[in-house]
Protein backbone atom coordinates (compact mmCIF):
# COMPACT_ATOMS: atom_id res chain seq x y z
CA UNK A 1 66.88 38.01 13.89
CA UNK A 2 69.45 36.15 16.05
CA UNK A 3 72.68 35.32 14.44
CA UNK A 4 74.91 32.33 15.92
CA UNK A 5 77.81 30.94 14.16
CA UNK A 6 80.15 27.48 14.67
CA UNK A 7 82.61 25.73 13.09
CA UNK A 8 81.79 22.09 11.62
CA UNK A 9 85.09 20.71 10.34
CA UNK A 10 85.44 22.96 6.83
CA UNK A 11 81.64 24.29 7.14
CA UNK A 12 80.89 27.42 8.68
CA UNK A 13 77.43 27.05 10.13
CA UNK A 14 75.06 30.24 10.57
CA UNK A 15 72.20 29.60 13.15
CA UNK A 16 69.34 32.45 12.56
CA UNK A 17 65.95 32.36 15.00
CA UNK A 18 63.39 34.70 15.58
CA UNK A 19 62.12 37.04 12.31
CA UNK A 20 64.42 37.70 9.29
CA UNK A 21 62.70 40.86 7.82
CA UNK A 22 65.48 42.76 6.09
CA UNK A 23 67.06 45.75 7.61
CA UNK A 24 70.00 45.65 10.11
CA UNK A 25 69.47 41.51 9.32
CA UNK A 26 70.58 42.23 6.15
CA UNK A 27 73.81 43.99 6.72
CA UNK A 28 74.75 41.36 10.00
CA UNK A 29 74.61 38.49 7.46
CA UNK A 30 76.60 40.06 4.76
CA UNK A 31 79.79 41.65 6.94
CA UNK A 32 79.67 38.31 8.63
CA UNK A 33 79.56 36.49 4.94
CA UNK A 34 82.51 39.17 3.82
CA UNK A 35 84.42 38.55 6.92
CA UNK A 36 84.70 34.47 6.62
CA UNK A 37 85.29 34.55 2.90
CA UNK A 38 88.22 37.19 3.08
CA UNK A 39 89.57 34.82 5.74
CA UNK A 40 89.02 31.68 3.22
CA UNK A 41 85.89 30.06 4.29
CA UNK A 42 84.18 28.99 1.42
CA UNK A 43 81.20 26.12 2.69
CA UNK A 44 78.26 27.99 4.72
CA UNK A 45 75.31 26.15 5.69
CA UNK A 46 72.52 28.67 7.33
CA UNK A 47 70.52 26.59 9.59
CA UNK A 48 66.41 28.20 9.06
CA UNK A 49 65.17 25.81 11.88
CA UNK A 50 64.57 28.43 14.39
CA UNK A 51 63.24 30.60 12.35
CA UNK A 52 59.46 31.87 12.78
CA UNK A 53 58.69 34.31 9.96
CA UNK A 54 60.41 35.26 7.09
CA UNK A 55 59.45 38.43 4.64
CA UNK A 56 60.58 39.35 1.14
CA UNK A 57 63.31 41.28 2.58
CA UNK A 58 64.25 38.13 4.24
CA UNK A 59 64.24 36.29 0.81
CA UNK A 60 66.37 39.00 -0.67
CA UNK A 61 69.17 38.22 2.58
CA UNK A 62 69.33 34.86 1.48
CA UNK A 63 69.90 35.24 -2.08
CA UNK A 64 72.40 38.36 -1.57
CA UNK A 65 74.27 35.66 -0.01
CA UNK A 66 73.97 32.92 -2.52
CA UNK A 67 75.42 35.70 -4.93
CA UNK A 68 78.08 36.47 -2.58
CA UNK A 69 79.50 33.21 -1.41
CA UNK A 70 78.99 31.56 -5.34
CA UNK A 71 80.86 34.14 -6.68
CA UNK A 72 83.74 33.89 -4.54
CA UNK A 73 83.90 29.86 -5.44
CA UNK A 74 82.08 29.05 -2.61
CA UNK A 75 79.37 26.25 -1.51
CA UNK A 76 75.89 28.23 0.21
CA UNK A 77 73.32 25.99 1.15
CA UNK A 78 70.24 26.05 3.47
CA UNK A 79 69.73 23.33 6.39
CA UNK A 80 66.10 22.86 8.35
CA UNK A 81 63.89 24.67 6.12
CA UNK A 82 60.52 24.74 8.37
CA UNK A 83 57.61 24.34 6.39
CA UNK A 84 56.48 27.70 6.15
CA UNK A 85 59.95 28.77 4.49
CA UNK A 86 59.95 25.76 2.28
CA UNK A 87 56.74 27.05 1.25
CA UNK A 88 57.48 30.54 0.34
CA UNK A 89 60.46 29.67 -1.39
CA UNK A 90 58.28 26.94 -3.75
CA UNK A 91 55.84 29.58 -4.32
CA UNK A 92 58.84 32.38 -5.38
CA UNK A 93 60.56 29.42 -7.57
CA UNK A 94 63.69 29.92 -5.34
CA UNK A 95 63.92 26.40 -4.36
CA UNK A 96 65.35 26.28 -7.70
CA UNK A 97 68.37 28.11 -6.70
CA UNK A 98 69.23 26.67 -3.62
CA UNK A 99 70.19 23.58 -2.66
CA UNK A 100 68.24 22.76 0.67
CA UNK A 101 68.56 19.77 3.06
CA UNK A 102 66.75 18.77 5.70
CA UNK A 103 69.37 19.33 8.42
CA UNK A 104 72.94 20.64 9.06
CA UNK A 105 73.82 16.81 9.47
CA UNK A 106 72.44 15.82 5.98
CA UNK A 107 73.76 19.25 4.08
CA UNK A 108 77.57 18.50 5.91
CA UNK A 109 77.14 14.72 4.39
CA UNK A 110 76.84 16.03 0.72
């Protein structure tokens, strides 16, 4: 997994590509999550667009930081869900528990 990260006026936007299959992917998401909220960034959109296959341990990054950001007050939301991801998270009844949107554009405008 490839991390990138911008600013989009209060949003912190995560960029991930390539294969998110647990592992070191885990712990890069969650210092990086740690690190923003202890400096009071609260609104992180992770942008899936770029990325090509996702595993359970993949599933289990994204809701460790749901958990995380939610429970320090803050927003956590998920931007350009391919199909395939949009898919797996139906099947796991996680679409439930996040609130997904089309693209960073659309998840900044709500």
């Amino acid at each position: 997994m490839e991390l990138k990260q911008s600013t989009i006026d209060t949003h912190i936007v995560f960029y991930l590509s390539g294969k998110i299959m647990g592992g070191p992917d885990a712990t890069m998401l969650n210092d990086q999550l740690h690190t923003l909220l202890e400096q009071g960034h609260k609104k992180i959109i992770v942008d899936l667009s770029q990325v090509e296959l996702m595993n359970s341990s993949g599933l289990g990054i994204l809701i460790s930081g749901l958990t995380t950001v939610r429970n320090a007050g803050g927003q956590f939301k998920l931007a350009g869900v391919t199909d395939r991801i949009r898919s797996l998270l139906a099947i796991t009844k996680l679409h439930t528990i996040f609130e997904i949107y089309d693209s960073v554009q659309k998840a900044l405008e709500i």
